[in-house]
PDB file of N, CA and C in Angstrom:
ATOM      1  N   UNK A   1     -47.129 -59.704  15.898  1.00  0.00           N
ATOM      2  CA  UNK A   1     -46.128 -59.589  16.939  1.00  0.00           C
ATOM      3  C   UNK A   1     -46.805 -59.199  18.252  1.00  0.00           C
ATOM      4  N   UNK A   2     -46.664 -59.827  19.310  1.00  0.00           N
ATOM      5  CA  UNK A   2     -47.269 -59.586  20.754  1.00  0.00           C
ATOM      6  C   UNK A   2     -46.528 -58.016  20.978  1.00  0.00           C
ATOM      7  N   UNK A   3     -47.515 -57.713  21.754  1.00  0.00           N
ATOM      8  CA  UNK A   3     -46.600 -56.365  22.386  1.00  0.00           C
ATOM      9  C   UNK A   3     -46.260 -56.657  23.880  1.00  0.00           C
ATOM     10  N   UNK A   4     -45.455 -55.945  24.096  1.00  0.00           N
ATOM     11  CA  UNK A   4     -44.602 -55.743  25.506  1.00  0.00           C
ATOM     12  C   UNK A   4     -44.859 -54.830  26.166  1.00  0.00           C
ATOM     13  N   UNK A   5     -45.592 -55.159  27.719  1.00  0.00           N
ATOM     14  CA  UNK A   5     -46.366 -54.455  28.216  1.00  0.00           C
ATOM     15  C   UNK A   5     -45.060 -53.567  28.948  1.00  0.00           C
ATOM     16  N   UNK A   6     -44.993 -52.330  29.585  1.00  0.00           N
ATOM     17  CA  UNK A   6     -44.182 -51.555  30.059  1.00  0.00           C
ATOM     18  C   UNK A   6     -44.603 -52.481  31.310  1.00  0.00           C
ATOM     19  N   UNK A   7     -42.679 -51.825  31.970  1.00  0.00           N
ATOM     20  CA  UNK A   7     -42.643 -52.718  32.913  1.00  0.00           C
ATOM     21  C   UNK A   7     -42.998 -51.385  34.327  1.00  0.00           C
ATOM     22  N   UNK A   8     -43.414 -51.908  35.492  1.00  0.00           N
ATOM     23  CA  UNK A   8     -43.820 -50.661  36.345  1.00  0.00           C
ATOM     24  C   UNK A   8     -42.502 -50.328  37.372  1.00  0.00           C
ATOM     25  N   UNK A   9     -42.926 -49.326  38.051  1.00  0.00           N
ATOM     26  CA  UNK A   9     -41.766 -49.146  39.126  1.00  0.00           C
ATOM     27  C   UNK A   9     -40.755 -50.122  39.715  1.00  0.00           C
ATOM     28  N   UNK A  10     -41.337 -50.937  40.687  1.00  0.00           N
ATOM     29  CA  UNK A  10     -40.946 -51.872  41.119  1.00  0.00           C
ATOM     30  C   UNK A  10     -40.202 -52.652  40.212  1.00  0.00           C
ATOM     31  N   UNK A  11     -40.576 -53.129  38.878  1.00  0.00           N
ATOM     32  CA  UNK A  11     -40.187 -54.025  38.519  1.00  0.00           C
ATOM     33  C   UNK A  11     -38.759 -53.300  37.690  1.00  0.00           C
ATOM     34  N   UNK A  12     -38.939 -51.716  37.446  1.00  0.00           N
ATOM     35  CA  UNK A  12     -37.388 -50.988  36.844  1.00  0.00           C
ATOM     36  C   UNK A  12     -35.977 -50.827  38.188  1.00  0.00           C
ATOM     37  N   UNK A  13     -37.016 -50.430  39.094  1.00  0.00           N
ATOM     38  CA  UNK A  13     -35.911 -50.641  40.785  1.00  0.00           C
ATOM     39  C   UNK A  13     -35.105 -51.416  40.856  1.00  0.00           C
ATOM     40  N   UNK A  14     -36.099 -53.188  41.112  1.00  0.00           N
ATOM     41  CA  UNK A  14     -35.425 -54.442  41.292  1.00  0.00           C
ATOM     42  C   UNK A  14     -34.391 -55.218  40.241  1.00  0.00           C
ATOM     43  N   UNK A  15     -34.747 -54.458  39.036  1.00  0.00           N
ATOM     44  CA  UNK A  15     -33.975 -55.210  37.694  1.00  0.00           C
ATOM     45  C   UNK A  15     -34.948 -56.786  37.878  1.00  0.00           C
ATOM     46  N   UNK A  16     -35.574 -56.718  37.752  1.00  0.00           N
ATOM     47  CA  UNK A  16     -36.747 -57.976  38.230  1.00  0.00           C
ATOM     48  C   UNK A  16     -36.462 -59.328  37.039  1.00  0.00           C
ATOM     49  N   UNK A  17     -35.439 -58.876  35.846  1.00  0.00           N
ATOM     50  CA  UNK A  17     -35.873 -60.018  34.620  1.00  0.00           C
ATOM     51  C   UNK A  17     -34.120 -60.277  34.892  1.00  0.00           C
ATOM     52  N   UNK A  18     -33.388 -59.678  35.999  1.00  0.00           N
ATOM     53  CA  UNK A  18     -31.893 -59.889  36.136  1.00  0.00           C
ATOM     54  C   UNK A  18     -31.677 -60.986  37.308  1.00  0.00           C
ATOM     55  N   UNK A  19     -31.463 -61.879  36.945  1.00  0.00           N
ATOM     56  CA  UNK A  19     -30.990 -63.333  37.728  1.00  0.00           C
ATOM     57  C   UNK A  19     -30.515 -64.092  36.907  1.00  0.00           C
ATOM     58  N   UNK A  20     -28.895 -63.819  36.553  1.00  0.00           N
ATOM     59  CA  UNK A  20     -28.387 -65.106  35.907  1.00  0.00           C
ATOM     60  C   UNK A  20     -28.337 -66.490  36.760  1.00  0.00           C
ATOM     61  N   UNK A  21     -28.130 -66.513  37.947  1.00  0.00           N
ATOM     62  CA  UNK A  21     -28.066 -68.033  38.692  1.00  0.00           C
ATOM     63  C   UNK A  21     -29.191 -68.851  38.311  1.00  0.00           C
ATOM     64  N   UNK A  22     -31.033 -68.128  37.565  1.00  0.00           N
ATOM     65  CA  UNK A  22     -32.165 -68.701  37.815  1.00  0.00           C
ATOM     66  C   UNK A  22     -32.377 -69.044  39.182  1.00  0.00           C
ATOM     67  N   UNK A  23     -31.370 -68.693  40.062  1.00  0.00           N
ATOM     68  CA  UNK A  23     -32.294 -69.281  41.671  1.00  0.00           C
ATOM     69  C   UNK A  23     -33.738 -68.269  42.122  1.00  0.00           C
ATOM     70  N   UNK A  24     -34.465 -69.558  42.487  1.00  0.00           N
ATOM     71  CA  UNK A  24     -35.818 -69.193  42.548  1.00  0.00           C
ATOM     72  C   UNK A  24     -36.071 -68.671  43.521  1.00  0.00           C
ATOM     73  N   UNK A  25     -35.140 -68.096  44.888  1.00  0.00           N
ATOM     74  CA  UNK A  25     -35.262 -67.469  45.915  1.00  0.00           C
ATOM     75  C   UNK A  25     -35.366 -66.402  45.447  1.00  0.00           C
ATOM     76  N   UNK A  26     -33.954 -65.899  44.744  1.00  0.00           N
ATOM     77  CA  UNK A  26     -33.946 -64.382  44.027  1.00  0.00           C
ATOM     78  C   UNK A  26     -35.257 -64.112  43.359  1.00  0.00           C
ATOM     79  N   UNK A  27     -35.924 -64.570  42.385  1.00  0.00           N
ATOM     80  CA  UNK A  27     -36.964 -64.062  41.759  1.00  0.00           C
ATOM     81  C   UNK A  27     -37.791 -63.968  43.021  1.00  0.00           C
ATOM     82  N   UNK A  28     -37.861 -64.658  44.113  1.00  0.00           N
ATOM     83  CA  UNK A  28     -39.112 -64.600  45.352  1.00  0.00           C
ATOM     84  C   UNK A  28     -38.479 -63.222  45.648  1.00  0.00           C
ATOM     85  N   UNK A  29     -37.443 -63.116  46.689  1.00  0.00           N
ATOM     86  CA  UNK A  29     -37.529 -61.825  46.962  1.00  0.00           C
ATOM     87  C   UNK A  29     -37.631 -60.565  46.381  1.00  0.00           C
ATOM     88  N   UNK A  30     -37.261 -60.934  44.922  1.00  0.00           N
ATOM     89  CA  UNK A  30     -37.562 -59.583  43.983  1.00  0.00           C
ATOM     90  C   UNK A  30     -38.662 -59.147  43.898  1.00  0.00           C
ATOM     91  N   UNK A  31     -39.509 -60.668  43.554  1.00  0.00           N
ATOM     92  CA  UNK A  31     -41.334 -60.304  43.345  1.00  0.00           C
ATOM     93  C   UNK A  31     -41.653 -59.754  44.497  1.00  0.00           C
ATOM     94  N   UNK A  32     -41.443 -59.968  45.921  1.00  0.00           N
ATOM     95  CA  UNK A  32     -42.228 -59.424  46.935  1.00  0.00           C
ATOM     96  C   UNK A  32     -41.838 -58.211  47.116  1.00  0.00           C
ATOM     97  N   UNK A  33     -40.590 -57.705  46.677  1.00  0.00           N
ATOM     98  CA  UNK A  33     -39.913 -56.594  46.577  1.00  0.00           C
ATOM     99  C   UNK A  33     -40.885 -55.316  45.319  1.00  0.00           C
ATOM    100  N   UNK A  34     -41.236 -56.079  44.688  1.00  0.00           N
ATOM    101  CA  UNK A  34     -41.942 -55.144  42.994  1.00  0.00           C
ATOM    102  C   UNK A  34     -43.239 -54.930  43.913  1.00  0.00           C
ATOM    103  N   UNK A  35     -43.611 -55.640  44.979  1.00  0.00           N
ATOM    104  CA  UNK A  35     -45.129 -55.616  45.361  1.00  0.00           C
ATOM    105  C   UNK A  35     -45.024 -54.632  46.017  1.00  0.00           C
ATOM    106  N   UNK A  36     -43.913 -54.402  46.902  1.00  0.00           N
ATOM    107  CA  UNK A  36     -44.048 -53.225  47.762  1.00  0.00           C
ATOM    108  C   UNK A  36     -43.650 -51.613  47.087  1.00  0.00           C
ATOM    109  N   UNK A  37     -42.701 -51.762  46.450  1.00  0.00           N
ATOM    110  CA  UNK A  37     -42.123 -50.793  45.692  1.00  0.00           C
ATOM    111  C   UNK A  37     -43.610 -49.963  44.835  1.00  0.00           C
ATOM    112  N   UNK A  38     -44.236 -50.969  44.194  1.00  0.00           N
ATOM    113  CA  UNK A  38     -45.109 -50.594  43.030  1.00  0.00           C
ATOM    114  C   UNK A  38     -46.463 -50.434  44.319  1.00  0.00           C
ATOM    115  N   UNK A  39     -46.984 -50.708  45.495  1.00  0.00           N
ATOM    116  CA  UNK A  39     -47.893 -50.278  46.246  1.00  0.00           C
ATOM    117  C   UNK A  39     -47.933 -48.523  46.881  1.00  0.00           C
ATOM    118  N   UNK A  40     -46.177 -48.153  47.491  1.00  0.00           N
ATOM    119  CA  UNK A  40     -45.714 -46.986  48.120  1.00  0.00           C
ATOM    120  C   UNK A  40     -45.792 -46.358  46.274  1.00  0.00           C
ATOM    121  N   UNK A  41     -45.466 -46.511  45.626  1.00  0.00           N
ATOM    122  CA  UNK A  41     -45.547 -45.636  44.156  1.00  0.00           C
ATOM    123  C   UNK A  41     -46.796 -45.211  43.777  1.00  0.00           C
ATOM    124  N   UNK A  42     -47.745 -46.108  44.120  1.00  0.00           N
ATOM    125  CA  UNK A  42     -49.254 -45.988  43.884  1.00  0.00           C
ATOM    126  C   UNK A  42     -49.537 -44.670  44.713  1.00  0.00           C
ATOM    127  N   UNK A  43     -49.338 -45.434  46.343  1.00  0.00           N
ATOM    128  CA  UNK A  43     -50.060 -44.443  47.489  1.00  0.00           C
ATOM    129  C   UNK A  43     -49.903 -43.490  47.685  1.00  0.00           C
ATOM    130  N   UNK A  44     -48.305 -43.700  47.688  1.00  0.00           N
ATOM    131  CA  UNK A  44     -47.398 -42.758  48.235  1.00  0.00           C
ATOM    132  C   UNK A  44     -47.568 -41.042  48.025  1.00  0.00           C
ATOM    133  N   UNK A  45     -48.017 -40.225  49.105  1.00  0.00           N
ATOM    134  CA  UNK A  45     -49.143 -38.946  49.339  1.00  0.00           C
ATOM    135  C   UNK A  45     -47.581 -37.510  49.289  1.00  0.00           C
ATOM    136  N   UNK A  46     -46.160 -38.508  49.981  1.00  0.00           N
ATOM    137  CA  UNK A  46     -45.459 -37.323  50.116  1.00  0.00           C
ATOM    138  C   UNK A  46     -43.996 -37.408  49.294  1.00  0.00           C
ATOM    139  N   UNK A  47     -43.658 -37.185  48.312  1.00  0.00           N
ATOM    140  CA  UNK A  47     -42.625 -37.710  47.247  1.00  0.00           C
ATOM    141  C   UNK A  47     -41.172 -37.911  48.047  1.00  0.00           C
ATOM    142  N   UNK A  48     -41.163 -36.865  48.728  1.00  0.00           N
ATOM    143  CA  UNK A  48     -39.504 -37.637  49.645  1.00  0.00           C
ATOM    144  C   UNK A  48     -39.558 -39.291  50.563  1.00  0.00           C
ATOM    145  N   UNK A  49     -40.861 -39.123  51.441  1.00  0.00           N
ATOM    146  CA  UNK A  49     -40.977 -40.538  51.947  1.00  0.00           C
ATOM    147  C   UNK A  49     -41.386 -41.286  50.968  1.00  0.00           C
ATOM    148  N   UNK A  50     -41.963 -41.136  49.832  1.00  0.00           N
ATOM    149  CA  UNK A  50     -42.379 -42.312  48.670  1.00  0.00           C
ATOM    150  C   UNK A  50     -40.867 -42.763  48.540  1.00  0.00           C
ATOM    151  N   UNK A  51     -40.017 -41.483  47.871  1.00  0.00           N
ATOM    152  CA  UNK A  51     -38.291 -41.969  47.264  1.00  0.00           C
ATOM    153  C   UNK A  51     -37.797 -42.700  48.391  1.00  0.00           C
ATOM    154  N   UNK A  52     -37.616 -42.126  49.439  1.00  0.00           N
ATOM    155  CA  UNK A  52     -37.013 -43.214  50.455  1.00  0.00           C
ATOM    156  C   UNK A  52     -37.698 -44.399  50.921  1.00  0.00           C
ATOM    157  N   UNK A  53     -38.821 -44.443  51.051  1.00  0.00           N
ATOM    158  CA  UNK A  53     -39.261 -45.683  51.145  1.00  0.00           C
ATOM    159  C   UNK A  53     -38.723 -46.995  50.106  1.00  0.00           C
ATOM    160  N   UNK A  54     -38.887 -46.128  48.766  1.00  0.00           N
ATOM    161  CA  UNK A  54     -38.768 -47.453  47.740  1.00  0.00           C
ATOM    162  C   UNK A  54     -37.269 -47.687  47.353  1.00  0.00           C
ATOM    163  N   UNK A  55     -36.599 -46.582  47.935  1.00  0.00           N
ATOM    164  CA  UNK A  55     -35.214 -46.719  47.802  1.00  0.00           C
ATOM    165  C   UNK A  55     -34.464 -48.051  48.651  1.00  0.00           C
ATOM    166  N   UNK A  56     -35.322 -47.562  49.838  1.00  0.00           N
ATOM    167  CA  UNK A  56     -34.707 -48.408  50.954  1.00  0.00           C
ATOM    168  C   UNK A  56     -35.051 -50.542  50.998  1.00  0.00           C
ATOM    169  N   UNK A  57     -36.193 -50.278  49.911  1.00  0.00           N
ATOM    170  CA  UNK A  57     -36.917 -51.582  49.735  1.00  0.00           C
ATOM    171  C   UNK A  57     -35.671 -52.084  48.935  1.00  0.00           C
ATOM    172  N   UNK A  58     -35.567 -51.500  47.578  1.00  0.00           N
ATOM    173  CA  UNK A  58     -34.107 -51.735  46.656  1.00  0.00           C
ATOM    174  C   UNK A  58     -33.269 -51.820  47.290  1.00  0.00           C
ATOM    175  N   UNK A  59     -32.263 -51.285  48.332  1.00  0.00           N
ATOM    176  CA  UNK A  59     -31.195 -51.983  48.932  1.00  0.00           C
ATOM    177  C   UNK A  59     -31.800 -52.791  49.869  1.00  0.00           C
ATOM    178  N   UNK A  60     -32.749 -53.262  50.498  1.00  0.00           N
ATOM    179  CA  UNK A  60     -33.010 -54.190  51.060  1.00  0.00           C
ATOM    180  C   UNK A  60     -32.895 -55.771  50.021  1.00  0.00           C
ATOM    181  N   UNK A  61     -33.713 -55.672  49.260  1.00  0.00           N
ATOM    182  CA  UNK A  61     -33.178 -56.568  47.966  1.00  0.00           C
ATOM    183  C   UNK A  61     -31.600 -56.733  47.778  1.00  0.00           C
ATOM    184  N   UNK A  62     -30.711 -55.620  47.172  1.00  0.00           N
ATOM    185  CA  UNK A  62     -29.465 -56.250  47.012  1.00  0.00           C
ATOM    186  C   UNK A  62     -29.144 -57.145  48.294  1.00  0.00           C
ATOM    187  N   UNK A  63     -29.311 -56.591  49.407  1.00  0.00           N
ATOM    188  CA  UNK A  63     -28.433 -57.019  50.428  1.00  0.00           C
ATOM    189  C   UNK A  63     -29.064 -58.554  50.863  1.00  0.00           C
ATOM    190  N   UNK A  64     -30.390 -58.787  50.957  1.00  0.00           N
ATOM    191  CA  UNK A  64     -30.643 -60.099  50.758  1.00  0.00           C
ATOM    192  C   UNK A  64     -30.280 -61.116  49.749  1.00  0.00           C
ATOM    193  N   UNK A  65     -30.495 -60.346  48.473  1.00  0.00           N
ATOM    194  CA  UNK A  65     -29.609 -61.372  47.718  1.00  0.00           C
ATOM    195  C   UNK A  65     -28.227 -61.607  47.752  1.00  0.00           C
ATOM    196  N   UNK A  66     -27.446 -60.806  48.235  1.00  0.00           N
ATOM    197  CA  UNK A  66     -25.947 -60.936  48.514  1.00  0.00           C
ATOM    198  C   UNK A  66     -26.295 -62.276  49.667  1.00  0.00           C
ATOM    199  N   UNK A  67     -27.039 -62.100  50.616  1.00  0.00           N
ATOM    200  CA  UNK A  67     -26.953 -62.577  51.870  1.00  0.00           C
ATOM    201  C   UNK A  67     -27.039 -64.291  51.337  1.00  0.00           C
ATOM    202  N   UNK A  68     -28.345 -64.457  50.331  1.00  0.00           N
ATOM    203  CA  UNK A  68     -28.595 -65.728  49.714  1.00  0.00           C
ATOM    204  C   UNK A  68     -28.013 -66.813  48.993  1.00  0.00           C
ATOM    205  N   UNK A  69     -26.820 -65.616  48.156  1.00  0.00           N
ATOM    206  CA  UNK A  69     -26.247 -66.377  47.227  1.00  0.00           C
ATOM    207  C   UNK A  69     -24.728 -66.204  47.538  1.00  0.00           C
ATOM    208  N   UNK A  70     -24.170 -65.527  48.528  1.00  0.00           N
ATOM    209  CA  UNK A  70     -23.053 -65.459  49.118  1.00  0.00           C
ATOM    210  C   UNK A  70     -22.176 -66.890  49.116  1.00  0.00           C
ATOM    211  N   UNK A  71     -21.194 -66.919  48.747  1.00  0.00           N
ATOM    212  CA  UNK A  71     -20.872 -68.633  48.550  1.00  0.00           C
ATOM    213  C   UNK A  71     -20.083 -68.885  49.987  1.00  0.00           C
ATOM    214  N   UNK A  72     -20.236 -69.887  50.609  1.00  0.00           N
ATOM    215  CA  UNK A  72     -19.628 -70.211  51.872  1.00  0.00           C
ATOM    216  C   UNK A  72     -18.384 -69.638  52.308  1.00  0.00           C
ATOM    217  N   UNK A  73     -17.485 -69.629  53.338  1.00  0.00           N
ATOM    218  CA  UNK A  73     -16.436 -69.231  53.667  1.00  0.00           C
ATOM    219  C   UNK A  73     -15.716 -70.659  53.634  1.00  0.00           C
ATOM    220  N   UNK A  74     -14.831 -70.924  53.074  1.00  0.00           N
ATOM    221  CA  UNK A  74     -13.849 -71.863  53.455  1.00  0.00           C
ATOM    222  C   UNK A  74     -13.016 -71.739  54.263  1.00  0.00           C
TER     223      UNK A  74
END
């Protein structure tokens, strides 16, 4: 049986394996989203600006994907 590597910060934040549509934008902005999240988690020297930083990356994500997949106005 393969094992299952733990998943890192970024990728528990973004919900990174959650995209029922499969649109391939969403997985883009998520991935670039896990890159930053999981870099400030690495560096990150002062734990309140680490939390808000990566907090603020995560609603940056929802709100782009709302923005992406928002269905037209009729």
């Amino acid at each position: 049986m393969k094992e299952k590597k733990p998943i890192t910060e970024g990728e528990h934040r973004v919900r990174i394996d959650f995209n029922p549509s499969g649109d391939t934008r969403v997985t883009e902005i998520k991935s670039l989203a896990v890159e930053l999240i999981d870099l400030v988690h690495f560096y990150g020297k002062d734990d309140r600006c680490t939390a808000l930083a990566m907090t603020a990356f995560e609603e940056g994500v929802m709100w782009a994907v709302k923005s992406i997949t928002k269905p037209d106005r009729k």
